[in-house]
Protein backbone atom coordinates (compact mmCIF):
# COMPACT_ATOMS: atom_id res chain seq x y z
CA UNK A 1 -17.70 26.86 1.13
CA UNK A 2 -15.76 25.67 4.16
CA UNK A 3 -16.07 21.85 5.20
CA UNK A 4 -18.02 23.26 8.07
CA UNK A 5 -20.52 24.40 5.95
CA UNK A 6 -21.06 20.97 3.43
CA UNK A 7 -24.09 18.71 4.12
CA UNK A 8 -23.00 16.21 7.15
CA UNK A 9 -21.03 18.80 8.60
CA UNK A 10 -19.95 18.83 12.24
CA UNK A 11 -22.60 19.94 14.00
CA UNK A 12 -24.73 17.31 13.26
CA UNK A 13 -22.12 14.86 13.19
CA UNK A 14 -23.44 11.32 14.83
CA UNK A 15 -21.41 8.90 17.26
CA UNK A 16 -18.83 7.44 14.88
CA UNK A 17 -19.64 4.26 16.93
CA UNK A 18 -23.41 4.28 15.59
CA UNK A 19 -22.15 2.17 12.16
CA UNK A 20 -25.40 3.31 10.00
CA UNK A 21 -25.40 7.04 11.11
CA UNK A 22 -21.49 7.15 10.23
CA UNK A 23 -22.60 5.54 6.94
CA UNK A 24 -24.86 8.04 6.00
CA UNK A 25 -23.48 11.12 7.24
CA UNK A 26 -20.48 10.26 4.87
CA UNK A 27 -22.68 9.58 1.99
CA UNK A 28 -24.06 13.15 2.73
CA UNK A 29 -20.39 14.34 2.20
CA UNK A 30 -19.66 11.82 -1.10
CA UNK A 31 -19.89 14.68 -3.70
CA UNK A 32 -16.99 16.89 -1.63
CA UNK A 33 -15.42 13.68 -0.94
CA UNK A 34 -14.89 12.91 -4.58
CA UNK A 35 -14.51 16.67 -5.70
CA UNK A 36 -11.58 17.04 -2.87
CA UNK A 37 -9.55 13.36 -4.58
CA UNK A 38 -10.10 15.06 -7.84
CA UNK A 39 -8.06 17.71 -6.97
CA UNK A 40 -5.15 16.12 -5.69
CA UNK A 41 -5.03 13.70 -8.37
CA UNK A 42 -4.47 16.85 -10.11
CA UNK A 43 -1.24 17.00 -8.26
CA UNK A 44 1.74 15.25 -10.21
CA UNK A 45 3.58 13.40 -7.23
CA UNK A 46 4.76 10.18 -9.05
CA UNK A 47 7.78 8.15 -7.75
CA UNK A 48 10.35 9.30 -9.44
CA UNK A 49 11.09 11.33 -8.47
CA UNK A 50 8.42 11.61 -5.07
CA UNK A 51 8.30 15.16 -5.15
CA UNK A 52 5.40 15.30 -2.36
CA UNK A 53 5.64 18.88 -1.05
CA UNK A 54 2.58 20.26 -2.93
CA UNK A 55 0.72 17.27 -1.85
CA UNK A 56 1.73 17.54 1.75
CA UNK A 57 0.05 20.96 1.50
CA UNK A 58 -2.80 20.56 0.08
CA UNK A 59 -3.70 17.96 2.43
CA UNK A 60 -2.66 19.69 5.61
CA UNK A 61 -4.83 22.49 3.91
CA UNK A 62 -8.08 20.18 4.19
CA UNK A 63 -6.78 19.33 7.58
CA UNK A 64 -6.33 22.67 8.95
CA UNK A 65 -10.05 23.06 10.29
CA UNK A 66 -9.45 20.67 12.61
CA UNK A 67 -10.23 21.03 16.12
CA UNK A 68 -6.63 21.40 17.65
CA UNK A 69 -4.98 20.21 15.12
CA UNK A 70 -0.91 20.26 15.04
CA UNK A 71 0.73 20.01 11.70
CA UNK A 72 4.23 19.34 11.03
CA UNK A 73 6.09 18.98 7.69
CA UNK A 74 8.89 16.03 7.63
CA UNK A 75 11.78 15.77 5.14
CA UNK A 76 14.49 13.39 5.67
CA UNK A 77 15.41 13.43 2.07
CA UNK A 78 14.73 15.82 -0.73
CA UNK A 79 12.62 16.25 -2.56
CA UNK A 80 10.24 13.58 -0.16
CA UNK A 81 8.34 15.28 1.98
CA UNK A 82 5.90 13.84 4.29
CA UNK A 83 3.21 15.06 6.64
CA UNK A 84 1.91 14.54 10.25
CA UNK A 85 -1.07 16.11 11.84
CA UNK A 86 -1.70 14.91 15.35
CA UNK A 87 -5.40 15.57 16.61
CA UNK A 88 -5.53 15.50 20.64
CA UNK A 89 -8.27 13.94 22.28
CA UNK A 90 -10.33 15.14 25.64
CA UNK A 91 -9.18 12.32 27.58
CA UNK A 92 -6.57 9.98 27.81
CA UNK A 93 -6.46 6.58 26.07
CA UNK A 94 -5.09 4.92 23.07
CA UNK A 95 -3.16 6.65 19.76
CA UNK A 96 -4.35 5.79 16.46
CA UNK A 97 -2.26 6.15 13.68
CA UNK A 98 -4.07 6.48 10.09
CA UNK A 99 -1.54 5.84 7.61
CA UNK A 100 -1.21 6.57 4.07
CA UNK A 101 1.24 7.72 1.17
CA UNK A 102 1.42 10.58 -0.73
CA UNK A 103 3.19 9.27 -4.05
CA UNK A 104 1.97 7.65 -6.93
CA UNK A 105 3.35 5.12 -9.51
CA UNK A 106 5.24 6.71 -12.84
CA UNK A 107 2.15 7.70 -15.62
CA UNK A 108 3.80 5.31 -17.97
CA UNK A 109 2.29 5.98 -21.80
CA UNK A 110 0.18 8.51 -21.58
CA UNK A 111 -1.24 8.05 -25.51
CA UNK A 112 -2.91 4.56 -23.45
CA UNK A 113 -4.49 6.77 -20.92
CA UNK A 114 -8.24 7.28 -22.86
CA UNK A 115 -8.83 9.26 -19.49
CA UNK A 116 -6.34 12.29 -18.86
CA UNK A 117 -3.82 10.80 -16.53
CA UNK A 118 -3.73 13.87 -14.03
CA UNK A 119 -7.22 14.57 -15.09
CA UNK A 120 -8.80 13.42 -11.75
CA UNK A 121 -12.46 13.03 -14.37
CA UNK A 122 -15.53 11.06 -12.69
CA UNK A 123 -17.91 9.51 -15.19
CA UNK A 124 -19.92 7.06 -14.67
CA UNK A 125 -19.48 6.58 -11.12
CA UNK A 126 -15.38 6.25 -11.16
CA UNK A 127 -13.07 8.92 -10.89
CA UNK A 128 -10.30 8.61 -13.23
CA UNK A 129 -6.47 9.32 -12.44
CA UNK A 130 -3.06 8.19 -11.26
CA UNK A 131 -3.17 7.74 -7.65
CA UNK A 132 -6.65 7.93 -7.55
CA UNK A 133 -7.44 4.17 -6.16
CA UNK A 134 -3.82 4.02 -4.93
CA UNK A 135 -4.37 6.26 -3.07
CA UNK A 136 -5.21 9.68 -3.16
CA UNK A 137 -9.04 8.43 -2.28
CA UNK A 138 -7.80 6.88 0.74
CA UNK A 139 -6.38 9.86 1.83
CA UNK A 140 -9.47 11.73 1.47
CA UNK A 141 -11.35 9.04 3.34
CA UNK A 142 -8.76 8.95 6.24
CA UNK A 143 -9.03 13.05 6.85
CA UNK A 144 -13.14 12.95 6.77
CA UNK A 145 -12.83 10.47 9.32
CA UNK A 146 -10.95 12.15 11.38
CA UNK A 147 -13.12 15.34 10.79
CA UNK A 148 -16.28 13.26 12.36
CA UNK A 149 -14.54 11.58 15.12
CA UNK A 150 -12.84 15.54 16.17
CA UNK A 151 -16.48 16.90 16.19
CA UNK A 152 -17.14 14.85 19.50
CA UNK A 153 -14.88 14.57 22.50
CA UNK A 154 -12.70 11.59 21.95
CA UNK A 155 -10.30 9.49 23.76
CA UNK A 156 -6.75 9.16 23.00
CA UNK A 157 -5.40 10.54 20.26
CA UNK A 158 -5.23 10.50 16.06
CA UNK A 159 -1.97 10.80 14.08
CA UNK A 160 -2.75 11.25 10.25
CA UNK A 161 1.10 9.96 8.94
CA UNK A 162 0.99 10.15 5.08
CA UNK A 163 4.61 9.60 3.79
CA UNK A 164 6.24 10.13 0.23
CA UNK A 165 7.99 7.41 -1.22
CA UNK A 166 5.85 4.36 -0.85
CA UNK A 167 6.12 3.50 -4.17
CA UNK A 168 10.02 3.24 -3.68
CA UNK A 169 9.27 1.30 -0.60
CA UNK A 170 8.57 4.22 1.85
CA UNK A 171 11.99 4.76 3.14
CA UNK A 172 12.27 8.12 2.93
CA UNK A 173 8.37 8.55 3.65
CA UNK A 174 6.62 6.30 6.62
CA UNK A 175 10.14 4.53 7.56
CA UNK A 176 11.52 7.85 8.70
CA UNK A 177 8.69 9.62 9.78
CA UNK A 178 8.42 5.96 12.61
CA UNK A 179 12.37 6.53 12.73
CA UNK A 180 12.13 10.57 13.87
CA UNK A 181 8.99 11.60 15.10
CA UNK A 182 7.80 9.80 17.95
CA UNK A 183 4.10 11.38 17.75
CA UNK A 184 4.16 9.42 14.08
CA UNK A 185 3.66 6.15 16.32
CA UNK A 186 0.66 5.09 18.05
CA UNK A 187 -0.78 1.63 19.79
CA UNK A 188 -1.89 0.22 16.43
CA UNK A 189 -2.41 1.43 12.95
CA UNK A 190 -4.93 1.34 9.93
CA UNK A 191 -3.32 1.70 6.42
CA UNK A 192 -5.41 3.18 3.59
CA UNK A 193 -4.22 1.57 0.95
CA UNK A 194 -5.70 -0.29 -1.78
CA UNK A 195 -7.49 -3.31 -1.44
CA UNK A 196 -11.54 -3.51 -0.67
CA UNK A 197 -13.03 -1.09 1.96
CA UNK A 198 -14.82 -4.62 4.02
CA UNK A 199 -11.62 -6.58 4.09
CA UNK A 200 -9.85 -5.53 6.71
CA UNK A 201 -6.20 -7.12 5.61
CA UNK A 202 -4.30 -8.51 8.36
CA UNK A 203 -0.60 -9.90 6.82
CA UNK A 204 1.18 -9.01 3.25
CA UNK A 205 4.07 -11.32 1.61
CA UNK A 206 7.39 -10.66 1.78
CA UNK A 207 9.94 -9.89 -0.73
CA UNK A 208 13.49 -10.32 -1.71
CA UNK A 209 14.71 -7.91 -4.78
CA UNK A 210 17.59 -9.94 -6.49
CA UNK A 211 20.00 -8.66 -8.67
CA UNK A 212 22.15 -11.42 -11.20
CA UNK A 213 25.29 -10.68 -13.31
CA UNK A 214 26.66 -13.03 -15.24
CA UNK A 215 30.01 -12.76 -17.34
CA UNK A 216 31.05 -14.36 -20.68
CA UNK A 217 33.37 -13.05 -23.78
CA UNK A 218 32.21 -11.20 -26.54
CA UNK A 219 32.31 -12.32 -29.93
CA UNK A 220 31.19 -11.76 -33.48
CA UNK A 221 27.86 -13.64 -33.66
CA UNK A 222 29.07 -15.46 -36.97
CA UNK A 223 31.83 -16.92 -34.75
CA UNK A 224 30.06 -17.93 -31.58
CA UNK A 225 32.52 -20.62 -31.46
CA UNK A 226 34.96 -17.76 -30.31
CA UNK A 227 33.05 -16.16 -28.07
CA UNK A 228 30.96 -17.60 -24.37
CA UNK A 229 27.21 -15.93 -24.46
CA UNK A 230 26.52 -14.14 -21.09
CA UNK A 231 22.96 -14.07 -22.28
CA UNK A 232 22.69 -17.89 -22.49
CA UNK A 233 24.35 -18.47 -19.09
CA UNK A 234 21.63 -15.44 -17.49
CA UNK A 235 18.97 -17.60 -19.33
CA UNK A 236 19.78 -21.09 -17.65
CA UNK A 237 20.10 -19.32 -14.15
CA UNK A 238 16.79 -17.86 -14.47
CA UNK A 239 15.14 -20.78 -15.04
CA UNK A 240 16.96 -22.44 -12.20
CA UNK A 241 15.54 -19.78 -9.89
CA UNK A 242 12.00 -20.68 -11.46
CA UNK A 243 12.50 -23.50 -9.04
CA UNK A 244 12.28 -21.23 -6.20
CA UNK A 245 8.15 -21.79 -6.93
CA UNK A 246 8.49 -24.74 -5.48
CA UNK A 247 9.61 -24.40 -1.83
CA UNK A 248 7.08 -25.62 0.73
CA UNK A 249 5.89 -23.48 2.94
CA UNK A 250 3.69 -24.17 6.36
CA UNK A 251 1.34 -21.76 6.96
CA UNK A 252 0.41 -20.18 10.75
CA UNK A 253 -2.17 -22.16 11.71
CA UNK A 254 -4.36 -18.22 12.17
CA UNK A 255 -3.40 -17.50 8.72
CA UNK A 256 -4.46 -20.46 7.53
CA UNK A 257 -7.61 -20.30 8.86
CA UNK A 258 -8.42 -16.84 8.05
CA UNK A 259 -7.47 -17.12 4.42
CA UNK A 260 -9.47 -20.32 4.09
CA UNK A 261 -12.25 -18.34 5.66
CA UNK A 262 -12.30 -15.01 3.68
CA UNK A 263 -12.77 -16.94 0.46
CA UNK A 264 -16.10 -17.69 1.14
CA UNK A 265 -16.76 -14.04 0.92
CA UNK A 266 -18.69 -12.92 -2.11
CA UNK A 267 -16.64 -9.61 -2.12
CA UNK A 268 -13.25 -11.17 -1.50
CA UNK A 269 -10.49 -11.43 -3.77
CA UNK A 270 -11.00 -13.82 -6.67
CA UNK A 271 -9.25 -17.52 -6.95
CA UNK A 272 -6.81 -16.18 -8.74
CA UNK A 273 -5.31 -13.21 -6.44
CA UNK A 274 -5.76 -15.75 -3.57
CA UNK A 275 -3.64 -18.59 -5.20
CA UNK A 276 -1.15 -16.01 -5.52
CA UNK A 277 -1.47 -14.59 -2.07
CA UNK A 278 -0.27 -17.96 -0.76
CA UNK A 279 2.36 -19.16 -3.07
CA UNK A 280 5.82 -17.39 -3.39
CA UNK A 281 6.40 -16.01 -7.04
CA UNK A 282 9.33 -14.96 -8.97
CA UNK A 283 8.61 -12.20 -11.30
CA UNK A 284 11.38 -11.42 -13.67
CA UNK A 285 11.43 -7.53 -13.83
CA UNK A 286 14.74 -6.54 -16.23
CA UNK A 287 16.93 -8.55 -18.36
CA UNK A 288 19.46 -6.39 -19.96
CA UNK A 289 22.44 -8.05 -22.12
CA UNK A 290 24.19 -7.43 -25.49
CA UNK A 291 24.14 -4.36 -28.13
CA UNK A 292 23.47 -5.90 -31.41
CA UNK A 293 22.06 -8.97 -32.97
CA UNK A 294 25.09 -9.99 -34.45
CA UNK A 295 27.27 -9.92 -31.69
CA UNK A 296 27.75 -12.66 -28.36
CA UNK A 297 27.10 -10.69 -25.55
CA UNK A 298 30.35 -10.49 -22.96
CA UNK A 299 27.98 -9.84 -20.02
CA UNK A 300 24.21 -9.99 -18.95
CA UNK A 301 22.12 -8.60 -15.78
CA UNK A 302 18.87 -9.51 -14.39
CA UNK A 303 16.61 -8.31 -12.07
CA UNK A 304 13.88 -10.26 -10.19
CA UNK A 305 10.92 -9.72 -7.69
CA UNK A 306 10.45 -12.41 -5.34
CA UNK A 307 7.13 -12.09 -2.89
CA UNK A 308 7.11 -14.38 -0.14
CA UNK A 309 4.24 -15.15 1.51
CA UNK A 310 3.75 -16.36 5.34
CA UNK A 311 5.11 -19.40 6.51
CA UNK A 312 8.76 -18.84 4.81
CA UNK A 313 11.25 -16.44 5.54
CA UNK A 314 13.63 -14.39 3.46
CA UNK A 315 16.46 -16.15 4.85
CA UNK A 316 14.85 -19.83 3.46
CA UNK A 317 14.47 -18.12 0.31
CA UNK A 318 17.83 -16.84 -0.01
CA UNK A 319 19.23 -20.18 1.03
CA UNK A 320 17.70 -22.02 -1.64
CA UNK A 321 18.45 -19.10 -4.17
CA UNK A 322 21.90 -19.76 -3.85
CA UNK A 323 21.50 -23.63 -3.79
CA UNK A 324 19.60 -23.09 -7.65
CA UNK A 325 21.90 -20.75 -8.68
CA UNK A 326 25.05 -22.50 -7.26
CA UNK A 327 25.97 -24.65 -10.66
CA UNK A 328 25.74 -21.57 -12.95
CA UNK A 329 28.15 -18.73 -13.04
CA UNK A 330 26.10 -16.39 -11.58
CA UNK A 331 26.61 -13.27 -9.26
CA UNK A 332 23.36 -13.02 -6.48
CA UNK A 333 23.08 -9.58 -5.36
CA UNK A 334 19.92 -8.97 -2.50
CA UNK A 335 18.93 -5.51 -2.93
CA UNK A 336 15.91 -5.06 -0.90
CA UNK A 337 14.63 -7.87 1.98
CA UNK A 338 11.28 -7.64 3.75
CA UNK A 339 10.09 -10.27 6.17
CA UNK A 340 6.03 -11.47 5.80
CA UNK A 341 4.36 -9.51 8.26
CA UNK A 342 1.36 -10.35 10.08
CA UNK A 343 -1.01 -8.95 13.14
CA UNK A 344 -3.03 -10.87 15.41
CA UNK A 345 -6.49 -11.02 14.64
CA UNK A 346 -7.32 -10.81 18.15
CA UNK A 347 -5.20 -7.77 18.57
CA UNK A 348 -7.36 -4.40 19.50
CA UNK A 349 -6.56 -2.73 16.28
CA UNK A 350 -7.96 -5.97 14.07
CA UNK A 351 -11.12 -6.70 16.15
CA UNK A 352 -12.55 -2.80 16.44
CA UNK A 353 -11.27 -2.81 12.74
CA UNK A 354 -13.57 -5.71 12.24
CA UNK A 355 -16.35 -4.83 14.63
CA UNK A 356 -16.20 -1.00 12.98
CA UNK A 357 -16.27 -1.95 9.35
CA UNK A 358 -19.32 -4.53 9.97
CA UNK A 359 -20.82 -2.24 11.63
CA UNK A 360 -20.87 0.69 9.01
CA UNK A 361 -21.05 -1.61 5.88
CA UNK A 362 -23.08 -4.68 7.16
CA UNK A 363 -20.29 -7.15 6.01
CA UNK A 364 -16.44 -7.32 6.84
CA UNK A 365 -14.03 -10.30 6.86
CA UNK A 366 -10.20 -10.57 8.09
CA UNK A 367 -7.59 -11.58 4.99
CA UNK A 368 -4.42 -11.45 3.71
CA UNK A 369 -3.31 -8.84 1.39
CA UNK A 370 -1.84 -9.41 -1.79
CA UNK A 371 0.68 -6.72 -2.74
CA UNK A 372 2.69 -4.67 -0.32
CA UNK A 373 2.02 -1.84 1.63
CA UNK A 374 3.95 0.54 4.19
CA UNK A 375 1.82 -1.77 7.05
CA UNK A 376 5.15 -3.88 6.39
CA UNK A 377 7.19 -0.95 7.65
CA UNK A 378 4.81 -0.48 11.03
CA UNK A 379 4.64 -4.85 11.61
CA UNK A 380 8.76 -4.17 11.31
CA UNK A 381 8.97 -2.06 13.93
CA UNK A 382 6.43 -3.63 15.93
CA UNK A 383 3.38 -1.94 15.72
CA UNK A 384 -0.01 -3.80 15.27
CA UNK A 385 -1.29 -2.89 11.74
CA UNK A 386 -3.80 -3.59 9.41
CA UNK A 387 -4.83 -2.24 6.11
CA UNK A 388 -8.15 -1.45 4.65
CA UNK A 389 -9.02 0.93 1.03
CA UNK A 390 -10.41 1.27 -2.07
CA UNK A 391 -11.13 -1.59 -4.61
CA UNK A 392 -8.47 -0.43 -7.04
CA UNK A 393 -9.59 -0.77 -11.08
CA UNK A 394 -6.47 -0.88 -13.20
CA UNK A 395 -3.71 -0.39 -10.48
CA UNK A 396 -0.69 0.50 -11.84
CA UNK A 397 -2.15 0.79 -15.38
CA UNK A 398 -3.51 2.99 -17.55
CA UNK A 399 -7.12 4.96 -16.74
CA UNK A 400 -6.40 4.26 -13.10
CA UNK A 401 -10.21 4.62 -11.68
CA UNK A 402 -11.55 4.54 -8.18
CA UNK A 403 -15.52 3.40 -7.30
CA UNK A 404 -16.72 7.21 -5.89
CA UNK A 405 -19.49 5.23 -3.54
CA UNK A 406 -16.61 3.92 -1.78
CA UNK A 407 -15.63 6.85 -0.82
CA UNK A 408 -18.40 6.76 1.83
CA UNK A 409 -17.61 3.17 2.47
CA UNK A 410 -13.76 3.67 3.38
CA UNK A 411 -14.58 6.70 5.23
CA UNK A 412 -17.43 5.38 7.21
CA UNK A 413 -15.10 1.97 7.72
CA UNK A 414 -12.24 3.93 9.14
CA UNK A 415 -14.23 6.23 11.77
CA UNK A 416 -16.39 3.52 13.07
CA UNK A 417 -13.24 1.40 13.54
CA UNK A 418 -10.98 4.45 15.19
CA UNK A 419 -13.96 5.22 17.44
CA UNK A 420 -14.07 1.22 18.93
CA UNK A 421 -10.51 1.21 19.09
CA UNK A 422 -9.77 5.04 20.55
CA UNK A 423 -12.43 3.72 23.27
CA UNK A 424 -10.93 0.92 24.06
């Protein structure tokens, strides 16, 4: 069976603009929906190493029914590879980019998984898997929207970018696909990724990646007298850097506001997730130092995350890194820097965003987004960007699961939005 030929296929595809039609013409296609993210959560593409070429195929094979459709493999780095299909409109107007990533996090233990890992299972109304929620489901939900928007004459044009390598920081995956392909860009974006198919996430923190050495002398650990513990030095810097919790911060006065706003919604992130959207946090990632119990270790390295959210910059942080690491003999090392990013919410792409997702779901809200995304990489370059996907259920974790009935959400979400935005 073709996708021609499922229930809700194109030739009785509604105006995406008509929010309830849209909603229920997906929910017609749910089953396939679900079926099709089962199989590519079948496909082992974790990061490392981002091995994305079977990926890339398979989804420019459910893409390759597209009216007009131009496909075009990208590799700027093996073995990443990333894929673009551009779908041309009847008119001239706007170019919407739909945005996802093709990699997943590493498995980790699989004897934790009680779900097969690669299984891509559905029981109970989740489909089970790595990738699944982050986000193999998005991608799914990103080509059936483009499927009902190409069964009408459209505006503009679509450019379905879904890199490798997010989960290294996308790079080698959306980074150079912006960098080499200019048919990759458009006039503002919507990234899939995870986070709630009604919040339609305007900003993400920052982050500075710090690496510490420190340096001491080895020593039998009978004789510590003799010898200067590396360890204990790493020890007293980290908890210096603890401090960095404590930097004020002023946030934009729209931020503000919309944050403050989207926790009156019933579906929004919990207190929790939203303390920790607006604070900076240090998460110590890897302390390494010593070989044995009985010996003073001669030298000690750390690693730490720091996510930085809007109102400070990495260059504040930095600063006062090196002020709270400055009386301990400690080497600073910044290995990766992002910026905050945040769009407008009265750009285009955030109100037909807004507009689109009401619309189709009866309930949307602007917010912040608490993890990172490759909408950091587009808001770096300068492109207006916002995020909206799944509602992830152990992200990152073991048994991995996605909610299969927002499949049809997301899907709906993102063609109701593209359709206000590609008309301007």
């Amino acid at each position: 069976m073709s996708a021609r030929d499922l229930p809700g296929a194109a030739g009785d595809a509604p105006d995406a603009r008509d929010g309830a039609a849209t909603r229920a013409w997906m929910a017609a296609r749910a089953p396939e929906m679900a079926a099709r993210t089962a199989e590519l959560v079948r496909i082992d593409s974790q990061t490392p190493p981002s091995a994305t070429r079977p990926m890339a195929e398979a989804c420019a094979a459910l893409m390759a029914d597209l009216p007009g459709v131009e496909i075009e493999f990208h590799e700027a780095q093996a073995p990443v590879t990333n894929l673009l299909a551009v779908l041309p409109g009847a008119r001239p107007g706007r170019r919407l980019v739909l945005n996802g990533h093709l990699d997943t996090y590493p498995i980790g233990d699989a004897a934790r998984w009680t779900r097969a890992a690669l299984g891509g299972e559905i029981a109970d109304g989740l489909l089970y898997g790595r990738g699944s929620a982050d986000m193999k489901g998005g991608l799914i939900a990103m080509i059936e929207a483009a499927r009902l928007l190409a069964a009408r004459p459209f505006a503009g044009e679509i450019a379905l970018v879904f890199g490798g390598d997010e989960e290294r920081m996308g790079e080698l995956g959306t980074q150079a696909m912006i960098d080499d392909l200019p048919r990759a860009r458009g006039d503002g974006v919507i990234v899939a990724d995870a986070g709630g198919p009604r919040a339609v996430r305007l900003g993400e923190k920052g982050m500075l990646w710090l690496e510490l050495s420190t340096q001491g002398r080895a020593a039998h650990g009978a004789h510590v007298h003799a010898g200067d513990n590396a360890a204990d030095r790493m020890l007293d810097a980290l908890v210096a850097l603890r401090g960095l919790e404590a930097l004020p911060l002023q946030e934009p006065a729209e931020a503000a506001r919309i944050l403050d706003a989207a926790a009156a919604h019933p579906g929004a992130d919990g207190p929790e997730a939203r303390r920790t959207m607006r604070r900076l946090t240090v998460n110590l990632g890897r302390i390494e130092a010593g070989t044995s119990a009985n010996l003073v270790p001669g030298a000690a390295r750390a690693a730490c995350d720091v996510r930085i959210p809007v109102g400070l910059s990495t260059a504040e942080v930095e600063a006062e890194a090196r002020r709270l690491l400055a009386p301990h003999d400690v080497a600073l090392e910044i290995v990766r820097r992002y910026e905050p990013t945040w769009t407008p919410a009265g750009s285009p792409i955030a109100r037909a965003c807004l507009e689109g997702t009401a619309a189709a779901l009866g309930d949307a809200w602007h917010d912040g987004r608490i993890g990172g995304s490759d909408a950091r990489l587009w808001r770096r370059a300068g492109f207006e960007t916002v995020a909206m996907g799944l509602t992830p259920r152990n992200l990152g974790g073991p048994d991995e699961a996605l909610e299969v009935s927002e499949l049809a959400d997301l899907a709906a979400a993102i063609a109701a939005s593209a359709a206000r935005f590609l008309e301007g």
